[in-house]
N, C-alpha and C. Protein backbone atom coordinates (compact mmCIF):
# COMPACT_ATOMS: atom_id res chain seq x y z
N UNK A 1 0.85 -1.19 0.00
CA UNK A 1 0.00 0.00 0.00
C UNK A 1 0.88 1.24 0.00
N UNK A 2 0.61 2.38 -0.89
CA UNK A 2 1.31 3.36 -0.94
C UNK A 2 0.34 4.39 0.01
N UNK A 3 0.79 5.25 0.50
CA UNK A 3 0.19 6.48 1.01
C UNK A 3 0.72 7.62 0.78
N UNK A 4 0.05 8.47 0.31
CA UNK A 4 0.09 9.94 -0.20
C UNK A 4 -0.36 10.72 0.68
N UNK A 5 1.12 11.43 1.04
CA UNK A 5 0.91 12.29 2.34
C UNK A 5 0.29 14.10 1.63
N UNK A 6 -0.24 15.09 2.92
CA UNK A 6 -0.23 15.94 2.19
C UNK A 6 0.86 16.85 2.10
N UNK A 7 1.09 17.95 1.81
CA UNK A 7 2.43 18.65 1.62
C UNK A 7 2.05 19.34 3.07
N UNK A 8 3.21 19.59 4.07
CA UNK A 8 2.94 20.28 5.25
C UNK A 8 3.54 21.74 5.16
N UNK A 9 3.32 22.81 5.43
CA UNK A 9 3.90 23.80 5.35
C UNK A 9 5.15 24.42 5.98
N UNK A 10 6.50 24.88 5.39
CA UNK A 10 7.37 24.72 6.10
C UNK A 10 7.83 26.10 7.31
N UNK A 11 8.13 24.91 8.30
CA UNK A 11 8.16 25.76 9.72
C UNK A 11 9.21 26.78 8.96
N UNK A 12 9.17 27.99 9.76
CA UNK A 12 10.01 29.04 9.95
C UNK A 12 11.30 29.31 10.55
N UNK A 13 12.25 29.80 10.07
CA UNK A 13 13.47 29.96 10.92
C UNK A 13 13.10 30.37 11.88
N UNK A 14 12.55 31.56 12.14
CA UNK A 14 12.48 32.42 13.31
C UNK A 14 11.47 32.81 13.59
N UNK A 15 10.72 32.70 14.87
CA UNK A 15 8.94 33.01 15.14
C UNK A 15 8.93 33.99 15.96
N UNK A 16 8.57 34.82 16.09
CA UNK A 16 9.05 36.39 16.59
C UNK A 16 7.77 36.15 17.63
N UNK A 17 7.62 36.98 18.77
CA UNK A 17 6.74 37.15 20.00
C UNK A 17 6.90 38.76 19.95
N UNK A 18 5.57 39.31 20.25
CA UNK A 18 6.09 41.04 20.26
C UNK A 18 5.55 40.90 22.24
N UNK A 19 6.08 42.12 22.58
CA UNK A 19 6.06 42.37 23.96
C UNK A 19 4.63 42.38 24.02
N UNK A 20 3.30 43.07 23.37
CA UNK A 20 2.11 43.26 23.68
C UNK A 20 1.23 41.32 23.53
N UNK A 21 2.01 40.62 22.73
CA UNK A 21 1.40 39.42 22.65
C UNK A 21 1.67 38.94 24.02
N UNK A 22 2.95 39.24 24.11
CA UNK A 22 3.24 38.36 25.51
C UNK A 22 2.41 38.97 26.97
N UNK A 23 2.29 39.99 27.43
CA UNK A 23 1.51 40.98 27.67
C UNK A 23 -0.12 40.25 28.02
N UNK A 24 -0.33 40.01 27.14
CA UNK A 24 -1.52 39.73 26.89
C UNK A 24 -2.10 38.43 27.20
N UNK A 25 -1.18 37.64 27.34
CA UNK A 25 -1.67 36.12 27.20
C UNK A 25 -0.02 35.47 27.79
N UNK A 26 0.80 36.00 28.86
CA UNK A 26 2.07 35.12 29.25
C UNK A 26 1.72 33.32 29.33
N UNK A 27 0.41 32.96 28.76
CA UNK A 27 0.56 31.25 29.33
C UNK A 27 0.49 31.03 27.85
N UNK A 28 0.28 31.71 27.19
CA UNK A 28 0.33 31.50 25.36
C UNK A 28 1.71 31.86 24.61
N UNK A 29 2.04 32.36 25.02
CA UNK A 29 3.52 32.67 24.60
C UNK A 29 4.75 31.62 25.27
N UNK A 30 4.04 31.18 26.76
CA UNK A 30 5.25 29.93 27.09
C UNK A 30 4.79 28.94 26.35
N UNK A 31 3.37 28.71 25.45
CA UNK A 31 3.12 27.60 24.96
C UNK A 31 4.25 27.78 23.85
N UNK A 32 4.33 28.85 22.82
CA UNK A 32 4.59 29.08 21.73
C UNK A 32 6.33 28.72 21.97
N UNK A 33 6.94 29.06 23.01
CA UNK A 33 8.30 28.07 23.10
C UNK A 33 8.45 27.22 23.47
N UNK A 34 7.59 26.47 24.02
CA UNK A 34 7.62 25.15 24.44
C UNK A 34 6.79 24.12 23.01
N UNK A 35 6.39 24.56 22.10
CA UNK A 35 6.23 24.24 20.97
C UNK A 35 7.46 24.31 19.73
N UNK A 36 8.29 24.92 20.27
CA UNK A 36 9.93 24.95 19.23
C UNK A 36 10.66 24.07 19.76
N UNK A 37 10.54 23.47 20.97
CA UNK A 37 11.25 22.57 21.08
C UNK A 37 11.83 21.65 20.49
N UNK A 38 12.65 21.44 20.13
CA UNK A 38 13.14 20.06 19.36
C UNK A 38 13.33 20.43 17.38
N UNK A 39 12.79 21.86 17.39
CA UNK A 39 12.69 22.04 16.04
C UNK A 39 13.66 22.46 15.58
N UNK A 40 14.92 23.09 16.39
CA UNK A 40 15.87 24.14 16.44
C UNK A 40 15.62 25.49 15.56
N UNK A 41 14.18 25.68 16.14
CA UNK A 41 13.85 27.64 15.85
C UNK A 41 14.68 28.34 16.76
N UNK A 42 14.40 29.72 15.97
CA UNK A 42 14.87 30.86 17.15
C UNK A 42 14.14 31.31 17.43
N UNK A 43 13.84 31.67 18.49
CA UNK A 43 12.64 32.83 19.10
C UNK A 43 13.41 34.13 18.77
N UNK A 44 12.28 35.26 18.59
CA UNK A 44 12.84 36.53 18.21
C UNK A 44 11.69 37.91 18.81
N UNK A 45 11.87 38.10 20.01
CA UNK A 45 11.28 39.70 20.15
C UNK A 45 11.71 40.92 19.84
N UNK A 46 10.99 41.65 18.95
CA UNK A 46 11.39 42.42 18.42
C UNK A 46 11.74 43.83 19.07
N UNK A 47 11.14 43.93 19.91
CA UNK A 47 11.36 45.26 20.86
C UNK A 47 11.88 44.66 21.79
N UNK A 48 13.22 45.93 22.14
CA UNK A 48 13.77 46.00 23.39
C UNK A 48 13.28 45.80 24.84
N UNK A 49 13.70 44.59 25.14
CA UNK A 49 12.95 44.54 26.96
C UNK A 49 13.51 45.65 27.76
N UNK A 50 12.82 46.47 28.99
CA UNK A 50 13.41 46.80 30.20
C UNK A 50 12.92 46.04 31.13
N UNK A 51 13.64 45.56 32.03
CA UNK A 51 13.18 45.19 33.11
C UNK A 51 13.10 46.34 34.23
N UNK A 52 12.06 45.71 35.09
CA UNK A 52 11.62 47.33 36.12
C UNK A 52 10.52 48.25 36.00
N UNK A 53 9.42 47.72 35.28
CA UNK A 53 8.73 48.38 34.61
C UNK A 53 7.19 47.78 35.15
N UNK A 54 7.52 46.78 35.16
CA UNK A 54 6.10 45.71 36.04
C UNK A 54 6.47 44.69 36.52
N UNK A 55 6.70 44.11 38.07
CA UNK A 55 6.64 43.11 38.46
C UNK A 55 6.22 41.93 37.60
N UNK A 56 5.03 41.61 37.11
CA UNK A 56 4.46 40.89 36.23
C UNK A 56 4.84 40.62 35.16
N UNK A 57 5.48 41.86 34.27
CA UNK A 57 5.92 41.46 33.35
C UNK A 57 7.56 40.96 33.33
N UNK A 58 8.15 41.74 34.85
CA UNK A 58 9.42 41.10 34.48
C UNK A 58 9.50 39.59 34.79
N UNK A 59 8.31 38.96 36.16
CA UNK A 59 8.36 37.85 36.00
C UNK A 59 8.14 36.63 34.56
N UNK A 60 7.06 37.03 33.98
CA UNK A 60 6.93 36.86 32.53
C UNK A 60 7.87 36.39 31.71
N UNK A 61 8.42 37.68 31.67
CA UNK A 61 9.90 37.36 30.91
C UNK A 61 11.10 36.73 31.21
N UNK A 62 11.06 36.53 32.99
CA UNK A 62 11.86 35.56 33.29
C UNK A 62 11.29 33.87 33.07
N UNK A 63 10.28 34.01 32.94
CA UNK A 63 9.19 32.51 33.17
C UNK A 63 10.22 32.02 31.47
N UNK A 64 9.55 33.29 30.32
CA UNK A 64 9.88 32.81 29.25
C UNK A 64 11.22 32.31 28.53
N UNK A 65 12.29 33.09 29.23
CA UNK A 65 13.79 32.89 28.58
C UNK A 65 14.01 31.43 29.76
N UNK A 66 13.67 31.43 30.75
CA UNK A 66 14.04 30.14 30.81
C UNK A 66 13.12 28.47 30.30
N UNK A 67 11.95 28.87 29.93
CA UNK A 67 10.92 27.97 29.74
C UNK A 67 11.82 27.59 27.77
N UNK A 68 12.80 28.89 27.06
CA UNK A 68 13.55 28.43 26.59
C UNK A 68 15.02 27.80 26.25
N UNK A 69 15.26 28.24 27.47
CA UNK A 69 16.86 27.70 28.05
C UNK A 69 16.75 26.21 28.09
N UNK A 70 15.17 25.22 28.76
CA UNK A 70 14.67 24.08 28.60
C UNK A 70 14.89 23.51 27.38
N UNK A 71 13.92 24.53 26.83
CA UNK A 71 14.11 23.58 25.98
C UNK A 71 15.04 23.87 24.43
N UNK A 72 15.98 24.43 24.76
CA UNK A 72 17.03 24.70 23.91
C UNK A 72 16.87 25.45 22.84
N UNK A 73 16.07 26.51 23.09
CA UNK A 73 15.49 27.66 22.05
C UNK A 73 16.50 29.03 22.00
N UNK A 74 17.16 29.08 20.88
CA UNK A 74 17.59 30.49 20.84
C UNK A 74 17.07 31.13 20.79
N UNK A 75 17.19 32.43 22.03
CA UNK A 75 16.42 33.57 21.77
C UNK A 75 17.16 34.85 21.35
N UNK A 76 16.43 35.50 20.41
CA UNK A 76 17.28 37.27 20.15
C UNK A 76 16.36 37.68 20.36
N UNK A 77 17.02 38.54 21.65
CA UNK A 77 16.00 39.75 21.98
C UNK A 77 17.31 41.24 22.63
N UNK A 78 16.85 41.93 22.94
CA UNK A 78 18.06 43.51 23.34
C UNK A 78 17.07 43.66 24.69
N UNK A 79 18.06 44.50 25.06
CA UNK A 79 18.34 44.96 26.29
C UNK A 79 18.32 45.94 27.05
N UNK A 80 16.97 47.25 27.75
CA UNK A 80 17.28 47.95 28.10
C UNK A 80 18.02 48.17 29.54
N UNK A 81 19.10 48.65 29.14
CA UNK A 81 19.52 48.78 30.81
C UNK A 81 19.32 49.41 31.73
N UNK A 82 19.20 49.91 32.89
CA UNK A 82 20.21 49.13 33.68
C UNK A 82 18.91 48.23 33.99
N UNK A 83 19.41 46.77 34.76
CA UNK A 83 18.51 46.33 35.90
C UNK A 83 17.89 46.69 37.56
N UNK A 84 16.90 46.86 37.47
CA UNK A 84 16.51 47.24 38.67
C UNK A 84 16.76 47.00 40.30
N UNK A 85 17.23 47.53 41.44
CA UNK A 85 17.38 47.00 42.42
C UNK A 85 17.11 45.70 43.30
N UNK A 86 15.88 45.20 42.71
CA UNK A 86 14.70 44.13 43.15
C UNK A 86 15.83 42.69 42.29
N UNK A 87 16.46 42.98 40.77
CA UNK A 87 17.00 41.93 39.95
C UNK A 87 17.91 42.17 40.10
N UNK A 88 19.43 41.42 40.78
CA UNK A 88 20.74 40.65 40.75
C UNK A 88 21.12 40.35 39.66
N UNK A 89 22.24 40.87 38.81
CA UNK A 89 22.88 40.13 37.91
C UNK A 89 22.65 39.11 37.70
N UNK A 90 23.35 37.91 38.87
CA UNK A 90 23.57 37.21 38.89
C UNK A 90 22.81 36.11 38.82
N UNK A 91 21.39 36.91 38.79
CA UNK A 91 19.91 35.90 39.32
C UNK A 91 19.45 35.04 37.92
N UNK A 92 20.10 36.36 36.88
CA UNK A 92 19.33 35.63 35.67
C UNK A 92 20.78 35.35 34.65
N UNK A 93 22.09 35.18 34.90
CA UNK A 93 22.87 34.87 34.17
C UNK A 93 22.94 33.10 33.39
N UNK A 94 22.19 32.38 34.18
CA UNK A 94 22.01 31.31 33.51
C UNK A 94 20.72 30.96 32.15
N UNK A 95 20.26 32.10 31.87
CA UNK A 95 19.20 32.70 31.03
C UNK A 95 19.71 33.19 29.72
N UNK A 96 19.04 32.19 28.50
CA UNK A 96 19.48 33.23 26.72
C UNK A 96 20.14 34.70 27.56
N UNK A 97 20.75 35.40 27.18
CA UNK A 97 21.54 36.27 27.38
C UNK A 97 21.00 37.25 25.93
N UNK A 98 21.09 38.74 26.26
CA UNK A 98 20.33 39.34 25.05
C UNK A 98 22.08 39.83 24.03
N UNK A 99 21.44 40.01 23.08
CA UNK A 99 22.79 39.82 22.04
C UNK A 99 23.39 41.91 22.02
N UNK A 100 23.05 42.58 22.45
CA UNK A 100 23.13 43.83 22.35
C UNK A 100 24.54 43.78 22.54
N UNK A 101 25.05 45.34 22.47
CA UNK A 101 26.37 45.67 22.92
C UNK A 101 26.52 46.42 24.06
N UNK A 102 25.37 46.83 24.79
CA UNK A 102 25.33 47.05 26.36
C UNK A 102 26.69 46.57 27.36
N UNK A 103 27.13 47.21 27.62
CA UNK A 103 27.89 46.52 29.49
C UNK A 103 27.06 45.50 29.43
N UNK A 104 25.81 45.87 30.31
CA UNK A 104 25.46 44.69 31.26
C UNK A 104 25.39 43.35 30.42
N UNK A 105 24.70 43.45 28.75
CA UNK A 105 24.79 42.61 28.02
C UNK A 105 25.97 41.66 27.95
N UNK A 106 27.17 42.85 27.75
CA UNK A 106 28.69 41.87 27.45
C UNK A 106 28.67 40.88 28.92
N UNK A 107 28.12 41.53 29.96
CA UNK A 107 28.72 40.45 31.35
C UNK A 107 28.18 39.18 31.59
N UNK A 108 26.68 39.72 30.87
CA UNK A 108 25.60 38.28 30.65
C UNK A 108 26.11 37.61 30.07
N UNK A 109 26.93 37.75 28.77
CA UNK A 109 27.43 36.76 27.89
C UNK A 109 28.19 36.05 28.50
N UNK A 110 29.24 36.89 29.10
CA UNK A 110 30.28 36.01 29.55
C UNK A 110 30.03 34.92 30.91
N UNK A 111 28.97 35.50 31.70
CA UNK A 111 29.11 34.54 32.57
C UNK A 111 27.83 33.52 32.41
N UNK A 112 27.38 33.65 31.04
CA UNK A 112 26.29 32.35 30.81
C UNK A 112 26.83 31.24 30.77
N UNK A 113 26.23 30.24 30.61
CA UNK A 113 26.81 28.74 29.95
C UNK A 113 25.31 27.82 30.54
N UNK A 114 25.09 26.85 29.59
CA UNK A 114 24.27 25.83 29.45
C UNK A 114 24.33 25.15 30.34
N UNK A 115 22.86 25.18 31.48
CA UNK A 115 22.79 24.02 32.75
C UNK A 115 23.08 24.99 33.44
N UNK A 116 23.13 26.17 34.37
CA UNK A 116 24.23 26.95 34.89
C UNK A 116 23.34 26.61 36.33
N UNK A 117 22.06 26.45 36.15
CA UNK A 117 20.99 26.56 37.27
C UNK A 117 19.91 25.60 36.94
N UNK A 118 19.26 24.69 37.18
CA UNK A 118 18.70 24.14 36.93
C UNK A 118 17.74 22.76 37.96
N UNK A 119 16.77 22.38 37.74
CA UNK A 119 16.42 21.41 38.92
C UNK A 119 15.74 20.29 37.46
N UNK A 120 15.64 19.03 38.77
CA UNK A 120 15.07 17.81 38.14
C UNK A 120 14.47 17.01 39.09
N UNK A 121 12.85 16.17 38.81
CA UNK A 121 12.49 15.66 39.34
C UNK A 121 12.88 14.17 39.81
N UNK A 122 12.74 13.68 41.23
CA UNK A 122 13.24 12.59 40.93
C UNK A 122 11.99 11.79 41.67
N UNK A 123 11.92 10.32 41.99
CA UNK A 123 11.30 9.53 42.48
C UNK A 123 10.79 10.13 43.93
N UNK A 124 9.86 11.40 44.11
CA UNK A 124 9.73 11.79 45.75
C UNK A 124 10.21 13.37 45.95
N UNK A 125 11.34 13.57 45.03
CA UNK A 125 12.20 15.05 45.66
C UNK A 125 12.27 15.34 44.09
N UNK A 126 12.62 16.96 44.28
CA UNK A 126 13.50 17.46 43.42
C UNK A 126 14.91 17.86 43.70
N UNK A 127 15.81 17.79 42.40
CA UNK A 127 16.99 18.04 43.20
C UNK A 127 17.52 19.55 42.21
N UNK A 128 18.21 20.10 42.59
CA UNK A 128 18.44 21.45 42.10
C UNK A 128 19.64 21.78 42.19
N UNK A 129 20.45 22.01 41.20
CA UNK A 129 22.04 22.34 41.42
C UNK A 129 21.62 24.31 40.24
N UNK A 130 22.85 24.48 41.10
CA UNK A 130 23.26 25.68 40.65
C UNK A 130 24.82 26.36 40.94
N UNK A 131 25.23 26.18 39.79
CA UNK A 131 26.82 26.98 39.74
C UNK A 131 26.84 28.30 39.18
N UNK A 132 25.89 28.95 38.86
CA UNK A 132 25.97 30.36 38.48
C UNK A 132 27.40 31.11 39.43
N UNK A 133 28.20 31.81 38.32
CA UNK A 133 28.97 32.39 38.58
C UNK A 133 29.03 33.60 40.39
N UNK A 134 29.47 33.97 40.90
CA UNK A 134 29.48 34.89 41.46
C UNK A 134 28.73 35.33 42.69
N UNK A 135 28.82 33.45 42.89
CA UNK A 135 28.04 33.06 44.43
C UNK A 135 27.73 31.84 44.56
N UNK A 136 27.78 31.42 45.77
CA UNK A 136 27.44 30.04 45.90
C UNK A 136 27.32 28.95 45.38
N UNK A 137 27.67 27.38 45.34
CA UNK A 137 27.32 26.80 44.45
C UNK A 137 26.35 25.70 45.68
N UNK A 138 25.15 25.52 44.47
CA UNK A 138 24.10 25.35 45.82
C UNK A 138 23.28 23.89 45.03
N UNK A 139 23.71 22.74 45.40
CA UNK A 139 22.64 21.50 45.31
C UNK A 139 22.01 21.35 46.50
N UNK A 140 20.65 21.62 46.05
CA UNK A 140 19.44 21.75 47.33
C UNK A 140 18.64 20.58 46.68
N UNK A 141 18.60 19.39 47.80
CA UNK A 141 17.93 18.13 47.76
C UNK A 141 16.47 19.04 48.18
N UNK A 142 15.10 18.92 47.42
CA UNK A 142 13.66 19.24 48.05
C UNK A 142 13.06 17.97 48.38
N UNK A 143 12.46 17.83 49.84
CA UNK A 143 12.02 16.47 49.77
C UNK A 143 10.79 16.34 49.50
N UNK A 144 10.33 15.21 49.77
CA UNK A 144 9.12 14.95 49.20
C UNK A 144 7.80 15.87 49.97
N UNK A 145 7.58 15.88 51.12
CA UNK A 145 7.06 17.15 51.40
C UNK A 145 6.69 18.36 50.83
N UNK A 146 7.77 19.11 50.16
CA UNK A 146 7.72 19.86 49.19
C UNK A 146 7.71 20.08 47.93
N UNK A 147 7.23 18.55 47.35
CA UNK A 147 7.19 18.66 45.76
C UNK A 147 6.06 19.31 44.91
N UNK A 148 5.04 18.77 45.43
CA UNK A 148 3.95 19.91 45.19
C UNK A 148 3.68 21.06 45.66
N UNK A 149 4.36 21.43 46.74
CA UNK A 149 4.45 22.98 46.95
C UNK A 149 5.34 23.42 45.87
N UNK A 150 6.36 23.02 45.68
CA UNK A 150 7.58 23.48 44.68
C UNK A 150 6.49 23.39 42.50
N UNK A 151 5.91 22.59 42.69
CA UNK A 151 5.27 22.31 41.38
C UNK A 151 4.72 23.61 41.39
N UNK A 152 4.00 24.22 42.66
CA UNK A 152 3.13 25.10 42.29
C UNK A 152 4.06 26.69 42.25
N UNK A 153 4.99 26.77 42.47
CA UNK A 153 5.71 27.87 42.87
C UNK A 153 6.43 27.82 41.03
N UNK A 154 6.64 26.76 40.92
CA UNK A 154 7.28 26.86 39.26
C UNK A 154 6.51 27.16 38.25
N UNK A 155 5.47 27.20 38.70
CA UNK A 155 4.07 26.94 37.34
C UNK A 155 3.60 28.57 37.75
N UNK A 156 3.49 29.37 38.42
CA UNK A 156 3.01 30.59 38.05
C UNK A 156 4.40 31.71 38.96
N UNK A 157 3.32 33.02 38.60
CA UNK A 157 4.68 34.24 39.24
C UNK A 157 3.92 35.00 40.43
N UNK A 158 2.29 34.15 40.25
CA UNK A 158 1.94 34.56 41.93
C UNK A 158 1.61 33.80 42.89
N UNK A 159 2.42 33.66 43.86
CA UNK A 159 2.60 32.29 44.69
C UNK A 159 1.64 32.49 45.82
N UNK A 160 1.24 31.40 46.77
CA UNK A 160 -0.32 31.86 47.35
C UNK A 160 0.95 32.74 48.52
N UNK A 161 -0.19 33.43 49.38
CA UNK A 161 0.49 34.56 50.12
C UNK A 161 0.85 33.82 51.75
N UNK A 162 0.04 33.09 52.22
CA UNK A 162 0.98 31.88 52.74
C UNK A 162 1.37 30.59 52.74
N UNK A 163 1.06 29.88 53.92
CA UNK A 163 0.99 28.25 53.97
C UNK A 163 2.14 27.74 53.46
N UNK A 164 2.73 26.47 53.33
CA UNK A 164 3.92 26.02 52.44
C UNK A 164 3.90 26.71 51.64
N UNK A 165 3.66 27.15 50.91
CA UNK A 165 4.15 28.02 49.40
C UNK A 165 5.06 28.80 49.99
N UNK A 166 4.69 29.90 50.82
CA UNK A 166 5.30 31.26 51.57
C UNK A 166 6.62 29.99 51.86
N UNK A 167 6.49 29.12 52.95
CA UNK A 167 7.65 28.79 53.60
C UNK A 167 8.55 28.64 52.42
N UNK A 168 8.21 27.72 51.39
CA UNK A 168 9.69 27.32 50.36
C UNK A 168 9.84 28.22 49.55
N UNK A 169 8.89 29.57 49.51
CA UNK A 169 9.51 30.46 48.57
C UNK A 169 10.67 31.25 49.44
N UNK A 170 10.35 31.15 50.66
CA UNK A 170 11.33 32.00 51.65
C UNK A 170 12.65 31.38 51.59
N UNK A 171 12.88 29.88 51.56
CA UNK A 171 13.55 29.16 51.86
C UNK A 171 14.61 29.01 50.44
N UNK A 172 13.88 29.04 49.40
CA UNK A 172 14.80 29.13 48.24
C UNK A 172 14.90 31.02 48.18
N UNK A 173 14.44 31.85 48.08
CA UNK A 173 15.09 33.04 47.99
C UNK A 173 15.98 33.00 48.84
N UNK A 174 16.22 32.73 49.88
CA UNK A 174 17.33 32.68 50.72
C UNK A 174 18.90 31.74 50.29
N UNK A 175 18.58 31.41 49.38
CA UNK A 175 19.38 30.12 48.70
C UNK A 175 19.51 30.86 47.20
N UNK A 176 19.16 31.98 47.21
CA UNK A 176 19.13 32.69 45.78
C UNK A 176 18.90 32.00 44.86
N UNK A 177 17.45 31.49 44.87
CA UNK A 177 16.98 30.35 43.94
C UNK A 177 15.66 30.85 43.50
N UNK A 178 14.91 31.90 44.00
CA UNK A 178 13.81 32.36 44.00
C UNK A 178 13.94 34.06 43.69
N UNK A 179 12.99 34.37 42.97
CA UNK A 179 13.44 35.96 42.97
C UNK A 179 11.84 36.74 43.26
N UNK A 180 12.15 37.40 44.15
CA UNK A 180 10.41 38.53 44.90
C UNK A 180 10.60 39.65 43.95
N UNK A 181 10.09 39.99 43.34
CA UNK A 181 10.02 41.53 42.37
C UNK A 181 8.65 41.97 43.56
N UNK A 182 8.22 41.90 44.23
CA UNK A 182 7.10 42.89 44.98
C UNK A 182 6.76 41.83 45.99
N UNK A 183 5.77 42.33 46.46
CA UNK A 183 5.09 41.50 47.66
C UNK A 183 3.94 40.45 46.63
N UNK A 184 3.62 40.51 45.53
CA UNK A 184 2.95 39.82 44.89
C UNK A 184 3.59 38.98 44.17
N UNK A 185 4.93 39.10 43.56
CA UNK A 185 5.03 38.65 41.98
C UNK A 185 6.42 38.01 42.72
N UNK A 186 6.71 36.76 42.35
CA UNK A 186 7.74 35.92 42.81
C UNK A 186 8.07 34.72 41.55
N UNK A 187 9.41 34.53 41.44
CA UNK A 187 9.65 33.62 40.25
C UNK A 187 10.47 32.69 40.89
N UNK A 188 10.40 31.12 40.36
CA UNK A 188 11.41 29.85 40.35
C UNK A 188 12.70 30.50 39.46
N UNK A 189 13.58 30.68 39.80
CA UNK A 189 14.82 31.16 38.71
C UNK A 189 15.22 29.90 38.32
N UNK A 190 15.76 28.94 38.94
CA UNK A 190 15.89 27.62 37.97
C UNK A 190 15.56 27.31 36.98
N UNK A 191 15.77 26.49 35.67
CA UNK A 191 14.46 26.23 34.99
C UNK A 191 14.53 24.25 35.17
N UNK A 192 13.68 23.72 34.23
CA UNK A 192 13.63 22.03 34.30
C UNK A 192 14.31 21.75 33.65
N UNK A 193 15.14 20.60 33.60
CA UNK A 193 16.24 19.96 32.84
C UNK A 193 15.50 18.81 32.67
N UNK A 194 15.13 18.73 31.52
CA UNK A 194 13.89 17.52 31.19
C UNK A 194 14.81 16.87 30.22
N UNK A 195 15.56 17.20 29.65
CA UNK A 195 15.98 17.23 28.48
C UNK A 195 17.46 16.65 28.28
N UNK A 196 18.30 16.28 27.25
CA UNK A 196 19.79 16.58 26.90
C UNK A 196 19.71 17.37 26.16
N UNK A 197 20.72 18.34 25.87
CA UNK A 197 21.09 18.99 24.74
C UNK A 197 21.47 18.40 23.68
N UNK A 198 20.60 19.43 22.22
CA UNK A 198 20.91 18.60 21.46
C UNK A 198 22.17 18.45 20.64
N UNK A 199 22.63 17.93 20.01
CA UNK A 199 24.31 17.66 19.14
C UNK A 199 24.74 19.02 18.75
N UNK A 200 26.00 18.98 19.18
CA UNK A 200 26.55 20.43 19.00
C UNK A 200 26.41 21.42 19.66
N UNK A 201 25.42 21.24 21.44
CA UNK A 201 25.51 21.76 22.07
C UNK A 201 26.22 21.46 23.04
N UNK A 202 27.45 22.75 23.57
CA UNK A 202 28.32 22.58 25.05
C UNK A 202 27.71 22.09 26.21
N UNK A 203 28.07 21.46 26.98
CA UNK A 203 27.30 20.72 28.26
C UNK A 203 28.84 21.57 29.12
N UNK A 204 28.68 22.16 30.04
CA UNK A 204 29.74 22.78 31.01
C UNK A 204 29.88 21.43 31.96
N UNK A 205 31.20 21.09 31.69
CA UNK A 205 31.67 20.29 33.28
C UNK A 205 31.34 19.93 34.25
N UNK A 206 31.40 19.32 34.85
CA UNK A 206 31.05 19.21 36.24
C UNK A 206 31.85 19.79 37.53
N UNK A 207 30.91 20.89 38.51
CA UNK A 207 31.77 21.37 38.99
C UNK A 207 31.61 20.73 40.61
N UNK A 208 32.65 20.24 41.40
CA UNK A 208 32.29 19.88 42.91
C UNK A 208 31.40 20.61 43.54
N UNK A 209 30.63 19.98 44.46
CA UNK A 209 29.77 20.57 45.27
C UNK A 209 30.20 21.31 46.55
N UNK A 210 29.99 21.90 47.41
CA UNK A 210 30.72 22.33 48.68
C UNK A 210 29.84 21.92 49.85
């Protein structure tokens, strides 16, 4: 038996997100990179981000560059600077890095690298390593206790205002694993390592734990 397929239309190099789409719908736009996965697109926003501008949206945009760091999506996007008091350098250096010629840009570059921060589920716990440059290097075993508190703290940027949630968001910001932009808006900085990288991507070393 022969089968005659139909002609499919061919994907795009590059699928652009504008700031007002994202804006508008942040659980539609993490769909839209979590749909490039595996395709090797680039994501591309066309306007310059600032961060500092809305709690909400900077969580957003942190949700999104790492929801593509997962899953191995290049992103080009620029950079307004500076970062705001509330965001650490250092918080989002394991994050696509924006391609501008900014300072702060050049420092992102340099101290990125693939895996830099990251967690994975295991049988009961999650486990979470992080070597980001320019502080701590921190494998935090979560036990089972806290896996569904932790599910729910990764899945949105407003975490309930107490109960376990409050405790492990306290407990990883303190571990610079969590980032508070306000009394409302709180992000997982890690992202999931579901994945290998694919061929021809650097995997950084392994660095001892302390």
């Amino acid at each position: 038996m022969r089968t005659l397929s139909a002609p499919h239309p061919a994907w795009p190099e590059t699928v652009e997100l504008d700031l007002g789409r994202i804006d508008a719908d942040p659980g539609a736009a993490l769909g839209v990179v979590a749909e490039l996965a595996g395709r090797a697109q680039r994501l591309r926003l066309p306007e310059p981000f600032a961060f500092g501008g809305s709690a909400h949206r900077d969580a957003t945009m942190v949700r999104l560059l790492a929801a593509a760091a997962a899953a191995f999506v290049p992103v080009d996007w620029t950079l307004r600077e500076p970062l705001p008091g509330t965001i650490p350098e250092r918080a989002l250096c394991h994050l696509p890095p924006p391609r501008d010629d900014g300072e702060l840009a050049r420092r992102w570059r340099a101290a990125h690298d693939v895996g830099l921060c990251t967690y994975r589920y295991g049988p009961g716990f999650v486990l979470i390593h992080d070597t980001r440059p320019g502080g701590p290097i921190n494998r935090v075993h979560v036990e089972a206790g806290w896996v569904d508190t932790f599910r729910t703290l990764a899945g949105t940027v407003r975490p309930p205002a107490g109960g376990a949630a409050a405790d492990l968001l306290d407990q990883l910001a303190a571990h610079q694993l969590a980032l508070r932009l306000d009394d409302r808006y709180a992000v997982v900085l890690p992202y999931h390592a579901d994945r290998r990288p694919p061929p021809g991507r650097a995997v950084p070393p392994a660095k001892p734990s302390l």
